[in-house]
Protein backbone atom coordinates (compact mmCIF):
# COMPACT_ATOMS: atom_id res chain seq x y z
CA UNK A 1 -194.11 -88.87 16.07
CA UNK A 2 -197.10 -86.48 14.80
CA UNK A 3 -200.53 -87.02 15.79
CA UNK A 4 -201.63 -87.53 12.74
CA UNK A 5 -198.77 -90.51 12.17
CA UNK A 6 -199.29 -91.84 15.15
CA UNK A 7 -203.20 -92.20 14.60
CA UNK A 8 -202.19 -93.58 10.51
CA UNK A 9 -199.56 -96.31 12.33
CA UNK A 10 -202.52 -97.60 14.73
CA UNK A 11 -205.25 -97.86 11.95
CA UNK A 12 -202.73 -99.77 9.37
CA UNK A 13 -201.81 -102.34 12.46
CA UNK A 14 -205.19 -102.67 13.11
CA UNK A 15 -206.75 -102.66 9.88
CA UNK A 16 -204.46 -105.70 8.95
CA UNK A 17 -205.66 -107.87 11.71
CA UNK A 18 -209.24 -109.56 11.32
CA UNK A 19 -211.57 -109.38 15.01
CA UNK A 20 -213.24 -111.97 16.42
CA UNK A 21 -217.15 -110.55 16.22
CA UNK A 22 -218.07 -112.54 19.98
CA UNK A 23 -214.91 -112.01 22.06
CA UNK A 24 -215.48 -111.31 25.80
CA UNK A 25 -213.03 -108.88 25.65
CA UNK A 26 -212.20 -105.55 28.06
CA UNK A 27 -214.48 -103.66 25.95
CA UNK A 28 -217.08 -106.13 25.80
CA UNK A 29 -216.88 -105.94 29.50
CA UNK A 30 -217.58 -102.36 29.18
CA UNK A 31 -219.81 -102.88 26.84
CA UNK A 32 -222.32 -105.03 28.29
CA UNK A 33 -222.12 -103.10 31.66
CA UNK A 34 -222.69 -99.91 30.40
CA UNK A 35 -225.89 -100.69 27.81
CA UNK A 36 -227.38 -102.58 30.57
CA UNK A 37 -226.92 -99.77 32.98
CA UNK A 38 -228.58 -97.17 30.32
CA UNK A 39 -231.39 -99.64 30.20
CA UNK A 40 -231.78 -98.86 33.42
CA UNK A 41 -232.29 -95.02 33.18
CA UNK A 42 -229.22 -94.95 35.47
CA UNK A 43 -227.39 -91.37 35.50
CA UNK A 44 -225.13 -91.68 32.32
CA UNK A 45 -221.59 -90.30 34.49
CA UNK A 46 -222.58 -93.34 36.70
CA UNK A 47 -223.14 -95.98 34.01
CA UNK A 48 -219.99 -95.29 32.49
CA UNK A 49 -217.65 -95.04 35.70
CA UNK A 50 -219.03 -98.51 36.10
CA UNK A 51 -218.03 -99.76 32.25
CA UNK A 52 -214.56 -98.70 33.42
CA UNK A 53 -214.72 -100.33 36.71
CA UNK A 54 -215.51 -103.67 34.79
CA UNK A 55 -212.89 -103.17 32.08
CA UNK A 56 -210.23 -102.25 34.61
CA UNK A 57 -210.11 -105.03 36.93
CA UNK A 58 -207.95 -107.37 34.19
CA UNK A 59 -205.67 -104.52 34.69
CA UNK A 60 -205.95 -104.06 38.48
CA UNK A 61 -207.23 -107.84 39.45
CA UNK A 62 -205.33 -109.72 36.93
CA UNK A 63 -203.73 -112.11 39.87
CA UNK A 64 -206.79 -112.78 41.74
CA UNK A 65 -208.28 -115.98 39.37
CA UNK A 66 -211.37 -115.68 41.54
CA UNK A 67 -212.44 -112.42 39.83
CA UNK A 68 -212.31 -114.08 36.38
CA UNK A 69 -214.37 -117.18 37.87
CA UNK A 70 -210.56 -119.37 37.36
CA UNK A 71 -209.20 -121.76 40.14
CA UNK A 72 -205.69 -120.52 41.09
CA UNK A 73 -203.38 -123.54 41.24
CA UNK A 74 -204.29 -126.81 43.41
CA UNK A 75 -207.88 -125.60 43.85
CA UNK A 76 -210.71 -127.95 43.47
CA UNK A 77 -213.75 -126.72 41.44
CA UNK A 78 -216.07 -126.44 44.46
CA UNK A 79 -212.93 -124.16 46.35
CA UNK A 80 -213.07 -121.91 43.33
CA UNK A 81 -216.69 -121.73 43.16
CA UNK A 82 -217.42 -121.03 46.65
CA UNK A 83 -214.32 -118.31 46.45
CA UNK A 84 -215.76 -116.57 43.01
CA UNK A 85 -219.01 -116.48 45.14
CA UNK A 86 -217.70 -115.32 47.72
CA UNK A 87 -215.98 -112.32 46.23
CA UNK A 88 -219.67 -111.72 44.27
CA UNK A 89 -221.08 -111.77 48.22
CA UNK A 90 -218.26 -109.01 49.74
CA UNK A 91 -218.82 -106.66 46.46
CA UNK A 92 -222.54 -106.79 46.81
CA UNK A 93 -221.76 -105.99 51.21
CA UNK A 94 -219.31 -103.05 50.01
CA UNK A 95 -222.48 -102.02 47.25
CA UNK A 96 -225.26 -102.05 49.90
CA UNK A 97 -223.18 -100.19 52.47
CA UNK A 98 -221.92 -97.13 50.08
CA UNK A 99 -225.78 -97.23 49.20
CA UNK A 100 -226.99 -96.87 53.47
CA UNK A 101 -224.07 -94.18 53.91
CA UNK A 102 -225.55 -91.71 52.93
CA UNK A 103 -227.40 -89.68 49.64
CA UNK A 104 -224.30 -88.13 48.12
CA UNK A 105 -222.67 -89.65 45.06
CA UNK A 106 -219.59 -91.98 45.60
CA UNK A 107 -217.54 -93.76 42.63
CA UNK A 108 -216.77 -96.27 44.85
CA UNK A 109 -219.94 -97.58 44.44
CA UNK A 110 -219.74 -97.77 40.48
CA UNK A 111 -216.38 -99.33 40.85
CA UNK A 112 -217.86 -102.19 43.33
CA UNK A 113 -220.25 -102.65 41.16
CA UNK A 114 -218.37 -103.18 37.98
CA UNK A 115 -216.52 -105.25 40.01
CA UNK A 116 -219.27 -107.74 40.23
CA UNK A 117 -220.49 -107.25 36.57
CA UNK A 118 -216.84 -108.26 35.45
CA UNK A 119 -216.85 -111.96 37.70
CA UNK A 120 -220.38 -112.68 36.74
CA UNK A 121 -219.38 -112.18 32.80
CA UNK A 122 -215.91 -113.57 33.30
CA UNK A 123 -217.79 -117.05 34.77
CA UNK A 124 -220.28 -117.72 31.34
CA UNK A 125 -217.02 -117.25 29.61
CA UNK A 126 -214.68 -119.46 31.51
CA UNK A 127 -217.20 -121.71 33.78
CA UNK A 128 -213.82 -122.51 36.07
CA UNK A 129 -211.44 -123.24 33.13
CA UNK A 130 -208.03 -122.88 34.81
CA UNK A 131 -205.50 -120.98 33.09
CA UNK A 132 -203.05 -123.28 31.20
CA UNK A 133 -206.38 -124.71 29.69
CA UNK A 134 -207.58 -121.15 28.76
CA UNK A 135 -203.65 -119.72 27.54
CA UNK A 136 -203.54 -122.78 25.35
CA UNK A 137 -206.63 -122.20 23.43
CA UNK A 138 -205.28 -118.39 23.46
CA UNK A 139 -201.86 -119.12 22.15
CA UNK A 140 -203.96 -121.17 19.20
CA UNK A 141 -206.46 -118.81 18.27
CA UNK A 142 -203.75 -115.87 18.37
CA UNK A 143 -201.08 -117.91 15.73
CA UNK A 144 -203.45 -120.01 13.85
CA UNK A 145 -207.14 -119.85 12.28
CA UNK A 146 -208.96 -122.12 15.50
CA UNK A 147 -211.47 -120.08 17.62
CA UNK A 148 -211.22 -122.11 20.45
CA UNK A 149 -211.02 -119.97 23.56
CA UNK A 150 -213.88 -119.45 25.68
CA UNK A 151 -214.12 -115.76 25.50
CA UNK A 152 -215.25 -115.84 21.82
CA UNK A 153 -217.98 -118.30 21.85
CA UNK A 154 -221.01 -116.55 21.04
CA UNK A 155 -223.14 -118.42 24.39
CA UNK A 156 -220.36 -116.82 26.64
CA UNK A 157 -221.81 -113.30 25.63
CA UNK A 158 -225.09 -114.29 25.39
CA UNK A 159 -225.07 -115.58 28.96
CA UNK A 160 -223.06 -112.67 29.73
CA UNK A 161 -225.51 -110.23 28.65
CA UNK A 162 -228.33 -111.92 30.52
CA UNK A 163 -226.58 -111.92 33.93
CA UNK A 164 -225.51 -108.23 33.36
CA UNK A 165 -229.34 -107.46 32.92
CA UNK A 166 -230.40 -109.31 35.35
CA UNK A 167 -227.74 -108.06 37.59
CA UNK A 168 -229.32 -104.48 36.82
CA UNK A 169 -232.30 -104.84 37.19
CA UNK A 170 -232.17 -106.67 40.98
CA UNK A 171 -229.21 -103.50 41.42
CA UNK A 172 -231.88 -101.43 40.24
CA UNK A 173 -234.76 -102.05 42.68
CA UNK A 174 -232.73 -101.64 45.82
CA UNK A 175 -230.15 -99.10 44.96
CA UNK A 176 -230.88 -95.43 44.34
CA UNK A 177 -228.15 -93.61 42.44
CA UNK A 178 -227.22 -89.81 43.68
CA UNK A 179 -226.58 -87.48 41.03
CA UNK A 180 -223.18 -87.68 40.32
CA UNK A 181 -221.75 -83.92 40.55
CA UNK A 182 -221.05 -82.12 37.39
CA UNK A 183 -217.89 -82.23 35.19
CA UNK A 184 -215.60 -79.64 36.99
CA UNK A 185 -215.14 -77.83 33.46
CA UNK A 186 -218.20 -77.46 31.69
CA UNK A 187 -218.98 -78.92 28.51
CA UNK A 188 -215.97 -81.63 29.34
CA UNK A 189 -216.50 -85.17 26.93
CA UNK A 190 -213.99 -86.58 29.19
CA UNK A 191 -214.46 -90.61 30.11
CA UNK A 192 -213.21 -92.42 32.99
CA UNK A 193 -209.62 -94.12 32.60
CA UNK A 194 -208.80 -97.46 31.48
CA UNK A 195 -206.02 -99.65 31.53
CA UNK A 196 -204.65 -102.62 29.61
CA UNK A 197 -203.59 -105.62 31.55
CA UNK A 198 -199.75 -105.76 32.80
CA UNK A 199 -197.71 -107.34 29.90
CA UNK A 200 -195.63 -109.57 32.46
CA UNK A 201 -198.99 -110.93 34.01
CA UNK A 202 -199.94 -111.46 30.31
CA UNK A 203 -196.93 -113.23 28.92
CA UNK A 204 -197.07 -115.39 32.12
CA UNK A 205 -200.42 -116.76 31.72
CA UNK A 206 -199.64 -117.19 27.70
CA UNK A 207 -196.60 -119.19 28.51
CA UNK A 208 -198.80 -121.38 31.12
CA UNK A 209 -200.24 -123.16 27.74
CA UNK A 210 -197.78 -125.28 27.22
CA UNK A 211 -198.16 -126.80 30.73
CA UNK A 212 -202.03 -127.98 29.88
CA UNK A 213 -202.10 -131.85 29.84
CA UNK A 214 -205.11 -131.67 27.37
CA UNK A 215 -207.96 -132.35 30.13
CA UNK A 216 -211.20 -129.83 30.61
CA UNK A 217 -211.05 -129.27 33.53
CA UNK A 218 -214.39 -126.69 33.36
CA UNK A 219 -217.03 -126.79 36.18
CA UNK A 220 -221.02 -127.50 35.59
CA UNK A 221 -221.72 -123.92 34.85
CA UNK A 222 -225.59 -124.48 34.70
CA UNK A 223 -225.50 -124.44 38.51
CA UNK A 224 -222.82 -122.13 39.34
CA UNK A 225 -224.41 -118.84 36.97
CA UNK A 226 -227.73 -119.31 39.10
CA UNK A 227 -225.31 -119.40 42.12
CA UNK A 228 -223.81 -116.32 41.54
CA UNK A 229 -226.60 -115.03 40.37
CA UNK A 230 -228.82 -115.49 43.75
CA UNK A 231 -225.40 -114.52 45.85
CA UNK A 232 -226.16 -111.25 44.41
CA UNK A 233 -229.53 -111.23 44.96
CA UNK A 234 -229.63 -112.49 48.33
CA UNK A 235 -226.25 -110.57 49.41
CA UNK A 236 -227.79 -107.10 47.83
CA UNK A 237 -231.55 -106.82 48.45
CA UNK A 238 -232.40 -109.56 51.43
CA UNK A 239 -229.45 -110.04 54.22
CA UNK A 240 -226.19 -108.86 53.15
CA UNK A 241 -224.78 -110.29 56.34
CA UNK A 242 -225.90 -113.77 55.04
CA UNK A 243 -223.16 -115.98 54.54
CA UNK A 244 -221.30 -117.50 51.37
CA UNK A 245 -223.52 -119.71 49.66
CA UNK A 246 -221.70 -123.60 48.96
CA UNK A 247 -222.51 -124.32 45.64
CA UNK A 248 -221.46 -127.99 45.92
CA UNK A 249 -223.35 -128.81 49.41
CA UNK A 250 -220.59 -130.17 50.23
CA UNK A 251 -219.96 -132.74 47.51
CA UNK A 252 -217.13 -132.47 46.08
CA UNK A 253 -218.06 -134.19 42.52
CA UNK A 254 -221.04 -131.94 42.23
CA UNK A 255 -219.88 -129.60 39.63
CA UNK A 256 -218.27 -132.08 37.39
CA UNK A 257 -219.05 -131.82 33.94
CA UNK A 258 -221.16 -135.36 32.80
CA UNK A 259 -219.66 -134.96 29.08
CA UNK A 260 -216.45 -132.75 29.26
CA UNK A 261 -215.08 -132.26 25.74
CA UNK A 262 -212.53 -134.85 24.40
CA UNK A 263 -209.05 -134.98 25.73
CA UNK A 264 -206.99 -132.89 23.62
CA UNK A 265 -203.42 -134.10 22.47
CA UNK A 266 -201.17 -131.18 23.44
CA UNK A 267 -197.68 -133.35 22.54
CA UNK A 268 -196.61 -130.31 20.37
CA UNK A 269 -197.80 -127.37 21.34
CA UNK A 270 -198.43 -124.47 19.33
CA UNK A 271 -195.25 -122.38 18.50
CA UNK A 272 -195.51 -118.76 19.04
CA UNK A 273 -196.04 -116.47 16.44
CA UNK A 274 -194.14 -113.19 15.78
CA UNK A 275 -197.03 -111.36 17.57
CA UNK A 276 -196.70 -113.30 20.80
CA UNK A 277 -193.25 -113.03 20.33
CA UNK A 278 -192.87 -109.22 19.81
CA UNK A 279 -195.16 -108.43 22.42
CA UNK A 280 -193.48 -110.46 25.54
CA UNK A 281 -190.22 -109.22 24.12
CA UNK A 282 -190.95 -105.88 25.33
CA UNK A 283 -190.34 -104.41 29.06
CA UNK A 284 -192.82 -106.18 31.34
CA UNK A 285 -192.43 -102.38 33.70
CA UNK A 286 -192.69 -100.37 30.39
CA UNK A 287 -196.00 -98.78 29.25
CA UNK A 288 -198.78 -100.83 28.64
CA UNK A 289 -199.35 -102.00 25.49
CA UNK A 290 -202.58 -103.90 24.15
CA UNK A 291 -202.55 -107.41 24.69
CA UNK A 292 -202.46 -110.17 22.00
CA UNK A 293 -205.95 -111.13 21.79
CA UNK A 294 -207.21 -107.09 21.68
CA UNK A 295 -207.69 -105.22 18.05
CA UNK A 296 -208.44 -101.51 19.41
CA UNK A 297 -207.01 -98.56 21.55
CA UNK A 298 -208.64 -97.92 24.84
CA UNK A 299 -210.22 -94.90 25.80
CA UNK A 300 -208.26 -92.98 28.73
CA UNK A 301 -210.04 -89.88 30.46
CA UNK A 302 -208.71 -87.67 27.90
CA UNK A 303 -210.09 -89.71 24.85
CA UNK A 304 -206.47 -90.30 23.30
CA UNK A 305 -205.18 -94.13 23.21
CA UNK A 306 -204.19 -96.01 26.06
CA UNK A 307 -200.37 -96.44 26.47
CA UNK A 308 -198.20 -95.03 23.64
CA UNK A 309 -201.14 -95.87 21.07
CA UNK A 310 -199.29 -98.46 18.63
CA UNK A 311 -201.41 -100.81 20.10
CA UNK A 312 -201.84 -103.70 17.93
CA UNK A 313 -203.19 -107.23 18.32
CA UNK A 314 -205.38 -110.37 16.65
CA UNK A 315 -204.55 -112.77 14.19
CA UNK A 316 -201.33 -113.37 11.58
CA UNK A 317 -202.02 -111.23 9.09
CA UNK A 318 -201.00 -111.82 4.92
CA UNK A 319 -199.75 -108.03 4.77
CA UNK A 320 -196.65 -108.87 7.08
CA UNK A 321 -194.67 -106.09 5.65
CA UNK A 322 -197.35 -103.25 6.69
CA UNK A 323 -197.51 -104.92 9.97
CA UNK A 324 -193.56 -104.43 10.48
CA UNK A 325 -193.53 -100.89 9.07
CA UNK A 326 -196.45 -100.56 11.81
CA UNK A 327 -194.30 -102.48 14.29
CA UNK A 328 -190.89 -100.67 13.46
CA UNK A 329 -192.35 -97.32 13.75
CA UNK A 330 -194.15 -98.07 17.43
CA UNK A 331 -190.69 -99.41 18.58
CA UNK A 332 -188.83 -96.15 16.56
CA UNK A 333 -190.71 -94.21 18.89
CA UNK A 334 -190.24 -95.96 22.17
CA UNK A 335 -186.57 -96.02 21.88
CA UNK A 336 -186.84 -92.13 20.84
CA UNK A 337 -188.64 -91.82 24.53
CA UNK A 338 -185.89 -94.17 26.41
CA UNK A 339 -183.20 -91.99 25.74
């Protein structure tokens, strides 16, 4: 397939799908992290190794639930608070020691950095909703008209924004950035690589919907953002050697919600539509392909599309015909490649 086809088949599949203007997606991660880091007068090569770094980890961190500020399976709130702060508490060690090494420029410190960006925005998102609770709303919003997943609530990014700046600026005061060396050709536009999540780690937490039993089971996010929040802090600029702050104090109920919303009936559960259905029907080892909930190729170092750029995602749209020409000529292509 041409360039030029390629690029046409990616616009039509994406112009036929309608965005959500407030979802916390990879490239809001980015996003956020990157702005606030400019706001910063960082050194531009760093700001944006560090938008990658917080886009990247749904690809390389999918698994670990305490990175998205989620309770892996049997976990009570407090164990998944205490865990997400504890990860926020190691990131900010491995930041503070790359810092002491030594004056010359390492990624690895833009990477542990993004790394802490992406669990601090993940939390005002999810506040500890575990994933069959989060895939259900996903599954809905993806198939029908609701908007009813946390990552496209407009608070989520506006608390996500706030805790990125704030995350800068206390980064800012006790961190000195090296100037990162120079492009090794000149004049290079080149950005650092990102990746889509694994389709088999997507299509596994999508089907986990349909196990919900209709309960929010969310934690008291007022207290655990200003927990994370002064982990950071305390972990970056006063005694990284502190230990993990317990957000509950040892009581158990302390992060239950007083109002959590209504129980939800989840006796039927929403059926999957052809875009759900067409995506987990591909190879879960085959190249990466945008996720459901995404609307727009990623950047890779070489400013082309991430995977084999027929990424497509959002809504049902009314033009289903496009979409399948779209569709058929993205799977034309891969079969072209498999022989």
């Amino acid at each position: 397939m041409s360039s030029f086809l390629r690029h046409t088949v990616a616009l039509a599949a994406v112009s036929l799908v309608p965005t959500s203007a407030y979802a916390l997606s990879q490239g809001t991660h980015r996003d956020l992290s990157t702005t606030a880091c400019w706001k910063q007068k960082l050194p531009s090569e760093f700001c944006a190794e560090v938008g990658a770094a917080a886009y990247n980890v749904d690809h390389y961190e999918w698994d670990d639930l305490s990175a998205h500020a989620q309770p892996e399976a049997g976990e009570t709130k407090c164990q998944a608070a205490n865990k997400a702060l504890g990860r926020v508490r190691a990131l900010a060690q491995e930041v503070r020691a790359i810092s002491d090494a030594g004056a010359d420029y390492d990624p690895a410190l833009a990477v542990a950095l993004g790394r802490v960006l992406h669990t601090l925005q993940d939390n005002c998102a999810h506040s500890g909703m575990p994933n069959e609770q989060h895939a259900w709303f996903s599954v809905s919003d993806t198939c029908t008209d609701t908007k009813s997943s946390p990552d496209v609530q407009p608070e989520a990014v506006a608390c996500a924004e706030k805790e990125t700046a704030l995350a800068f600026e206390t980064f800012a005061k006790q961190v000195k950035v090296p100037t990162p060396p120079p492009p090794q050709e000149p004049g290079s536009t080149s950005q650092p690589a990102q990746f889509w999540p694994k389709r088999g780690g997507v299509c596994d937490f999508l089907k986990s919907g349909a196990s919900w039993d209709g309960v929010d089971r969310r934690w008291n996010n007022s207290l655990v953002v200003g927990a994370l929040r002064d982990q950071l802090g305390s972990s970056l600029t006063i005694d990284p050697s502190a230990p993990t702050v317990d957000v509950c104090a040892g009581d158990e109920s302390a992060l239950d919600l007083a109002a959590p919303a209504p129980v939800v009936d989840t006796s039927a559960p929403v059926e999957w539509c052809n875009l759900l259905k067409l995506y987990c029907a591909g190879k879960t080892d085959g190249a990466e392909e945008a996720p459901p909930w995404e609307t727009s190729p990623t950047n890779t170092g070489d400013g082309s599309a991430e995977s084999s750029g027929c990424a497509v995602g959002g809504k049902r749209s009314s033009s289903a015909s496009l979409l399948a020409l779209a569709l058929a000529a993205c799977l034309a292509r891969s079969r072209r490649r498999e022989r």
